[in-house]
N, C-alpha and C. Protein backbone atom coordinates (compact mmCIF):
# COMPACT_ATOMS: atom_id res chain seq x y z
N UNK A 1 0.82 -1.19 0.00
CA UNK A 1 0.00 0.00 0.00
C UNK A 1 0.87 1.27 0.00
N UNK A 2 1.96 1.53 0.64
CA UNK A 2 2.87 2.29 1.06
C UNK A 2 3.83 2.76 -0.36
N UNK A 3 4.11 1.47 -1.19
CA UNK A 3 4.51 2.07 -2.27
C UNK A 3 3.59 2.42 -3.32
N UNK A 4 2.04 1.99 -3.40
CA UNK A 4 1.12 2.65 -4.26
C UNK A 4 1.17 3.97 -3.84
N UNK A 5 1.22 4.85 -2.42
CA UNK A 5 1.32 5.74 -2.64
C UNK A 5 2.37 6.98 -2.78
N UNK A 6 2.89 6.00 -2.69
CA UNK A 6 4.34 6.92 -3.24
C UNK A 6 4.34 6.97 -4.90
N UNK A 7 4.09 5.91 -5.65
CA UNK A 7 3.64 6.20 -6.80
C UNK A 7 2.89 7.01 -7.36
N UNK A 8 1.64 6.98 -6.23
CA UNK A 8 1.11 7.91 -6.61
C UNK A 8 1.32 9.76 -6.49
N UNK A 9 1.95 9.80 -5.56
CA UNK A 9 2.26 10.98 -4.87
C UNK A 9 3.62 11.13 -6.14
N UNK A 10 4.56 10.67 -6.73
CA UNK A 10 5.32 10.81 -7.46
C UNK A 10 4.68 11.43 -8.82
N UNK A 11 3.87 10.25 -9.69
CA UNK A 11 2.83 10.58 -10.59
C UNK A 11 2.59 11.90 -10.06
N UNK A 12 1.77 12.31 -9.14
CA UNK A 12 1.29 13.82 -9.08
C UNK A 12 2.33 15.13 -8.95
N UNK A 13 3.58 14.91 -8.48
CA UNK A 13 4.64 15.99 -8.44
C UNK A 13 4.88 15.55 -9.85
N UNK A 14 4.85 14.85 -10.26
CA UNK A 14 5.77 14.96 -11.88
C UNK A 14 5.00 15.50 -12.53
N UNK A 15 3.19 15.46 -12.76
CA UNK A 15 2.64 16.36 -13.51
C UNK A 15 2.90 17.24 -13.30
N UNK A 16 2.53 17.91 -11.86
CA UNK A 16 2.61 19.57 -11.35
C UNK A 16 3.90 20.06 -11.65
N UNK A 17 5.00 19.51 -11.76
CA UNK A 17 6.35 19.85 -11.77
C UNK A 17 6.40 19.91 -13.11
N UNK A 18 5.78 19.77 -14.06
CA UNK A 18 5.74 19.79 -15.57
C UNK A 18 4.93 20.58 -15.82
N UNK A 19 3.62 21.11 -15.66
CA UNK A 19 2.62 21.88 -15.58
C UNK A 19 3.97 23.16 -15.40
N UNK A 20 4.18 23.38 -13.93
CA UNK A 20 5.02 24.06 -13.14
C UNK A 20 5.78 24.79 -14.63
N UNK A 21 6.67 24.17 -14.92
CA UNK A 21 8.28 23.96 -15.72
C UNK A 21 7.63 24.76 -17.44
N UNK A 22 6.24 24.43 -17.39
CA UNK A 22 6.11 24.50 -18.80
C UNK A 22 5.23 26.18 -19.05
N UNK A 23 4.79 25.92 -17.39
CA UNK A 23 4.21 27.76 -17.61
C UNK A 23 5.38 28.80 -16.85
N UNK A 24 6.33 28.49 -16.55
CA UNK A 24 7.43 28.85 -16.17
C UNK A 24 8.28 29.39 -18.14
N UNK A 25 8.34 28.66 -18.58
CA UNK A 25 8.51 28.94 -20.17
C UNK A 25 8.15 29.64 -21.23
N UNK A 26 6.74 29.31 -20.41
CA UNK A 26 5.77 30.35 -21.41
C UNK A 26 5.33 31.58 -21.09
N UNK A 27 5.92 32.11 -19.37
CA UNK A 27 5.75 33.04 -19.40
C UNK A 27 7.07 33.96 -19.64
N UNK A 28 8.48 32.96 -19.64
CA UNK A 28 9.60 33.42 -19.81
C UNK A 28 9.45 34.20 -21.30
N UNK A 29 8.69 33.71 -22.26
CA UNK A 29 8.48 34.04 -23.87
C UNK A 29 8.01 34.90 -23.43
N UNK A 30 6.52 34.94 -23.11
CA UNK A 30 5.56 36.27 -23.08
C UNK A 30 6.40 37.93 -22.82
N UNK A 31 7.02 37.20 -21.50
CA UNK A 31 8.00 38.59 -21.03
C UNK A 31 9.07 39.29 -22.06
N UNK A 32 9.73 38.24 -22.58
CA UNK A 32 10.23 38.70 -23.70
C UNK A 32 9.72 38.99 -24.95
N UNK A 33 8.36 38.76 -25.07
CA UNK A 33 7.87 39.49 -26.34
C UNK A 33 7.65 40.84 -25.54
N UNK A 34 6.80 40.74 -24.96
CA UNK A 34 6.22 42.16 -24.57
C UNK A 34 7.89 42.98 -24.36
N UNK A 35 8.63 42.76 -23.45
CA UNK A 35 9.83 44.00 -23.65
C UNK A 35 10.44 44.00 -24.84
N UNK A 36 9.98 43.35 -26.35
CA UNK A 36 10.38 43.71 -27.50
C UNK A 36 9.19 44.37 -28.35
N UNK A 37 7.97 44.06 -27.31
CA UNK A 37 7.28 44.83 -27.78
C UNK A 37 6.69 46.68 -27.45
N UNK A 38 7.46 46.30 -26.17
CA UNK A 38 7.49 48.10 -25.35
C UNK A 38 8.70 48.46 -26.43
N UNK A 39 9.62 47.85 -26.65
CA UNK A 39 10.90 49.08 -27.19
C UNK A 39 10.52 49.36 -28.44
N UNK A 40 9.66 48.28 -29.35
CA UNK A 40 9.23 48.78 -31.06
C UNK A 40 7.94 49.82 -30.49
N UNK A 41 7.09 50.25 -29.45
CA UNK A 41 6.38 51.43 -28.77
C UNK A 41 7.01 52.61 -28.47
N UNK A 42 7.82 52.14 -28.22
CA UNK A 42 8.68 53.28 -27.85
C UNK A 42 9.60 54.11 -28.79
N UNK A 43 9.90 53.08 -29.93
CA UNK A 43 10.75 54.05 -31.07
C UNK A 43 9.21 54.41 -31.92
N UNK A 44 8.22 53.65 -32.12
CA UNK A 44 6.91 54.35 -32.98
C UNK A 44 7.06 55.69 -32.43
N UNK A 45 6.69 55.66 -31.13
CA UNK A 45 6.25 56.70 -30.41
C UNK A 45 7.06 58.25 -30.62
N UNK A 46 8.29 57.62 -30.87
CA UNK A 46 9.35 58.71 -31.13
C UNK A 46 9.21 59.29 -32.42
N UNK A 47 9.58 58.37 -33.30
CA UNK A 47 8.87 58.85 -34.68
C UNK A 47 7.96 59.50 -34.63
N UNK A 48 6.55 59.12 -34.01
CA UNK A 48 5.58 59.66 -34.65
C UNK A 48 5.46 61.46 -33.90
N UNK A 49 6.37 61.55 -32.73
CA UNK A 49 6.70 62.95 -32.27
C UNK A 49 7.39 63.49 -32.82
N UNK A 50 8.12 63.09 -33.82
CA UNK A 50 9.51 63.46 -34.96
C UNK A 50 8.61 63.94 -36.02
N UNK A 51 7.57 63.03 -36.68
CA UNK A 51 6.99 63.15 -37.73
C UNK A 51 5.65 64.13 -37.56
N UNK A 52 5.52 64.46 -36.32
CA UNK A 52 4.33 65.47 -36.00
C UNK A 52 5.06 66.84 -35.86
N UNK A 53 6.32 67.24 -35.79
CA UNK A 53 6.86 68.24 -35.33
C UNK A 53 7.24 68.93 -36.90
N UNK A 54 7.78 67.51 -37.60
CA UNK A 54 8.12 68.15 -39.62
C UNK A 54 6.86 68.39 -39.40
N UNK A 55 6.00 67.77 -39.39
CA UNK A 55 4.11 68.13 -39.77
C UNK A 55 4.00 70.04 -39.67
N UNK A 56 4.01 70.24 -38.39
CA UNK A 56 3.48 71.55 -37.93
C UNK A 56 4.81 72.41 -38.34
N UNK A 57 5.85 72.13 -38.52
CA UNK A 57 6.58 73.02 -39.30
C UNK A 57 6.07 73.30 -40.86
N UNK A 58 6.15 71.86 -41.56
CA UNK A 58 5.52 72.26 -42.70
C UNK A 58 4.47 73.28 -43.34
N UNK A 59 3.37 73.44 -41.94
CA UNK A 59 2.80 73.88 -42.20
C UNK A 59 2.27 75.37 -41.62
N UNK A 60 3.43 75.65 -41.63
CA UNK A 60 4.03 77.33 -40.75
C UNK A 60 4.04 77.57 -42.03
N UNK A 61 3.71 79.02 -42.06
CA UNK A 61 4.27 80.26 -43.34
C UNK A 61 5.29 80.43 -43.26
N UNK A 62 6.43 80.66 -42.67
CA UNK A 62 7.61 80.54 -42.75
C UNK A 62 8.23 80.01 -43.44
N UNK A 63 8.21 78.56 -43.40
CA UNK A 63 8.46 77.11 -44.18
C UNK A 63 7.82 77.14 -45.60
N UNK A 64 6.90 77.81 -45.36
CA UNK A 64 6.34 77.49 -47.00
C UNK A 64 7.24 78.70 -47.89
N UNK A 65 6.77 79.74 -47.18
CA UNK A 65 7.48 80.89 -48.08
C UNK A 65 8.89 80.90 -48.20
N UNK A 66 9.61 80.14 -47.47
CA UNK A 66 10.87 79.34 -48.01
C UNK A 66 11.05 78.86 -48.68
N UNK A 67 10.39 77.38 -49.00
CA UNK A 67 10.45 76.62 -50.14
C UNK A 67 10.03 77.48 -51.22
N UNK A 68 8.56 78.17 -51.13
CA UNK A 68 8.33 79.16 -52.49
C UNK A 68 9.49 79.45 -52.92
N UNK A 69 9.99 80.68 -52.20
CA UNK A 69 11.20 81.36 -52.81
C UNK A 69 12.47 80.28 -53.25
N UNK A 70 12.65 78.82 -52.52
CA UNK A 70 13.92 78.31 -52.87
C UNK A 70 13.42 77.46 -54.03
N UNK A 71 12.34 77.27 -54.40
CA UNK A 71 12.47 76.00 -54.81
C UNK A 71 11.35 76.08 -56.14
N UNK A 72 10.75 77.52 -56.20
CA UNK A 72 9.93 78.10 -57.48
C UNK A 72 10.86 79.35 -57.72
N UNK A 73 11.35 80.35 -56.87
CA UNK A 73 11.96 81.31 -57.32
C UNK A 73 10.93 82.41 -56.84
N UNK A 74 9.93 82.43 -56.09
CA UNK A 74 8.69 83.44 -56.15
C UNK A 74 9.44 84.54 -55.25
N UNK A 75 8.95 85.73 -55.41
CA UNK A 75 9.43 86.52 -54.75
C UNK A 75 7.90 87.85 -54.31
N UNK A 76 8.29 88.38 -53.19
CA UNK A 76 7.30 89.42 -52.78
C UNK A 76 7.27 90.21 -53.65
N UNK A 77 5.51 90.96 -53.88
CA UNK A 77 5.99 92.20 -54.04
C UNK A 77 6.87 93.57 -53.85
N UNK A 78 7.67 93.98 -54.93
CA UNK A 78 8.45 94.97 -54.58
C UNK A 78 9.81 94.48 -54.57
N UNK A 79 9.80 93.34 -54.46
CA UNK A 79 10.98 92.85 -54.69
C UNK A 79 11.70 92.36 -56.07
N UNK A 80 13.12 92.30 -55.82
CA UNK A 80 13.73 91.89 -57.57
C UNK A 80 14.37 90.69 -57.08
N UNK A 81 14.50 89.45 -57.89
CA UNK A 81 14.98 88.60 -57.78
C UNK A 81 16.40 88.53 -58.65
N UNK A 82 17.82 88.22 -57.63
CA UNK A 82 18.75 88.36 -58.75
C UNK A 82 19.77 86.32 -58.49
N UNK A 83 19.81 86.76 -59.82
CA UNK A 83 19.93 85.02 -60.13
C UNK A 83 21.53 84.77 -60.27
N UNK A 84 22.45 84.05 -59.57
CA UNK A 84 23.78 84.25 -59.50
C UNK A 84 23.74 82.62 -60.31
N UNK A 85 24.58 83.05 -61.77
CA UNK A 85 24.72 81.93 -63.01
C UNK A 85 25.82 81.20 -62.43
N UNK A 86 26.61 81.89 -61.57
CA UNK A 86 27.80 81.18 -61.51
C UNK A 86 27.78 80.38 -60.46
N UNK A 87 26.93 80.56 -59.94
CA UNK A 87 26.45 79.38 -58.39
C UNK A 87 26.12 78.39 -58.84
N UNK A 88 26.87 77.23 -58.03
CA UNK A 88 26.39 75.67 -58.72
C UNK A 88 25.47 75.13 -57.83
N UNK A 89 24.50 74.48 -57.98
CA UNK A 89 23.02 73.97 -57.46
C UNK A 89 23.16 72.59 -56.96
């Protein structure tokens, strides 16, 4: 009787100890997705504060009437535009 239950009591630590061992694993993964998934959050996040900041510059008068003038040639009224040939682009 004494060794049925040691068998049995064995049988039951070896499941639990496997149960144990195997969510021990799977949460070792989980953890490591998620802190590879906070740091790809964390560079989005940066970008998308990088890419909101060109945004609201772009869309300053400043910025525009820059590019106008650099990149059409437009100029204010009253003004003369003088074109240096010998400048390389």
């Amino acid at each position: 009787m004494k060794k049925k239950k040691r068998i049995l009591w064995f049988i039951i630590f070896f499941i639990f100890g496997s149960i144990f061992i195997k969510q021990s694993i799977i949460m070792y993964r989980l953890n490591k997705q998620y802190k590879q998934y906070s740091k790809q959050l964390e560079k989005t996040k940066l970008i998308n504060a990088q890419l909101k900041d060109k945004l609201n510059e772009a869309k300053s008068e400043d910025h525009v009437e820059k590019l106008a003038r650099e990149k059409l040639g437009l100029v204010k009224p009253g003004e003369i535009l003088f074109i240096d040939k010998n400048r390389k682009r």
